[in-house]
Protein backbone atom coordinates (compact mmCIF):
# COMPACT_ATOMS: atom_id res chain seq x y z
CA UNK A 1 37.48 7.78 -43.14
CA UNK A 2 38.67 7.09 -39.64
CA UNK A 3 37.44 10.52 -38.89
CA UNK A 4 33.55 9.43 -40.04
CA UNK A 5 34.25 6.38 -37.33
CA UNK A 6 34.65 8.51 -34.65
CA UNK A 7 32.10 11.17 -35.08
CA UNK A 8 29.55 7.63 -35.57
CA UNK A 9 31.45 6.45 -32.35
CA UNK A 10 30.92 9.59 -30.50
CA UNK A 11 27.33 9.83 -31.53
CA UNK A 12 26.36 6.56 -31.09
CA UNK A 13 28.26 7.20 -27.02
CA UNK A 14 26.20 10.02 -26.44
CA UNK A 15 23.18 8.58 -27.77
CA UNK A 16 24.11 5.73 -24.90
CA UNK A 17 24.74 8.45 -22.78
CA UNK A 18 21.27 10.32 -22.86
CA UNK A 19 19.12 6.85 -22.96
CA UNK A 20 21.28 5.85 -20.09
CA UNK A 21 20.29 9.12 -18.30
CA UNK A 22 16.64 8.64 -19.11
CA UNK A 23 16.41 5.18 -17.76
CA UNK A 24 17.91 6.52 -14.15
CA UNK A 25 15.56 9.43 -14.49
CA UNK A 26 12.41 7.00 -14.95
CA UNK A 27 14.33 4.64 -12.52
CA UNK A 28 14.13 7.46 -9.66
CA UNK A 29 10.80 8.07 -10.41
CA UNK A 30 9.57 4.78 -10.05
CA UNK A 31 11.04 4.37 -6.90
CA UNK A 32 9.46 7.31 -5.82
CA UNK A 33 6.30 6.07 -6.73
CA UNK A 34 7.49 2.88 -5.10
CA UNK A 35 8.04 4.31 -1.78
CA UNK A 36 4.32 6.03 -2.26
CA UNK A 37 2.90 2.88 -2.72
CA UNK A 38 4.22 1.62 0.41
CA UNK A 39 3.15 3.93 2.73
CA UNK A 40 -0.30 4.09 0.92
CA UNK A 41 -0.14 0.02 2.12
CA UNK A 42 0.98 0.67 5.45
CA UNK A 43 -1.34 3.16 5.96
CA UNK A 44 -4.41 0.77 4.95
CA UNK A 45 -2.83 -1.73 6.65
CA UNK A 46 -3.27 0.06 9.74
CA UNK A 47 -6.83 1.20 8.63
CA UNK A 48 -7.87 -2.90 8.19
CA UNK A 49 -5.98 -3.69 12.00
CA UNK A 50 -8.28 -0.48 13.23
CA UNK A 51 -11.66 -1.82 11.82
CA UNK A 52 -10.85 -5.46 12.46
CA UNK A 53 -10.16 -4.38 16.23
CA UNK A 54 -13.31 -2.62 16.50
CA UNK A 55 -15.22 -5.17 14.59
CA UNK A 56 -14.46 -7.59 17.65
CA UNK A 57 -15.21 -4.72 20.54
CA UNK A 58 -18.51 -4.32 18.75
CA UNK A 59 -18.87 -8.36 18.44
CA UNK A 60 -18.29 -8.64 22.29
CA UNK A 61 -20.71 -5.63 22.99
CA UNK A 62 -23.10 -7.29 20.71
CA UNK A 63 -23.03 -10.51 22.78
CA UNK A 64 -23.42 -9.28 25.70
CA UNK A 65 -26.32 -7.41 25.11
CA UNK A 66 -27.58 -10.50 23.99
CA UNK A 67 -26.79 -12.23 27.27
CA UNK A 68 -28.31 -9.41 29.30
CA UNK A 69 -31.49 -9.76 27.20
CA UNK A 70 -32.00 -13.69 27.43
CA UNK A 71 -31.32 -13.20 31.28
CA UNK A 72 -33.82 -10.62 31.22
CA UNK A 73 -36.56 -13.12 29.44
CA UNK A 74 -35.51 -15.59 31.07
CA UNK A 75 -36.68 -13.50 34.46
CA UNK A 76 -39.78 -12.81 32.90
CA UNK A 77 -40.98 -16.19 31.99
CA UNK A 78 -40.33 -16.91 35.67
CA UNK A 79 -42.42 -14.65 36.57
């Protein structure tokens, strides 16, 4: 009888054993994915600074334009 115990015990360890195994398996491969993820932010991250910076250049370059063109009507209506 005791002998039943401990092959139940010893199955019952190992089954602990393998799920225990599994779970660090998926464990690694979520932080792998993890780590993916936060480069893949970074990296937009960077993308959004980039287009927000040249967003402004392009805002400035629009309103200047816009200056030298009133200062040009304004020249012609004086004329």
């Amino acid at each position: 009888m005791s002998f039943e115990v401990f092959n139940k015990l010893e199955s019952k360890v190992q089954q602990a054993i393998d799920t225990i195994t599994l779970l660090q398996m998926e464990i690694d491969k979520l932080k792998d994915k993890n780590s993916i993820l936060i480069q893949e932010i970074s990296n937009l991250k960077s993308g959004t600074e980039l287009l927000v910076r040249e967003n402004e250049q392009l805002k400035q370059e629009q309103k200047t334009w816009q200056d030298r063109l009133r200062g040009l009507l304004g020249k012609m209506e004086e004329v």
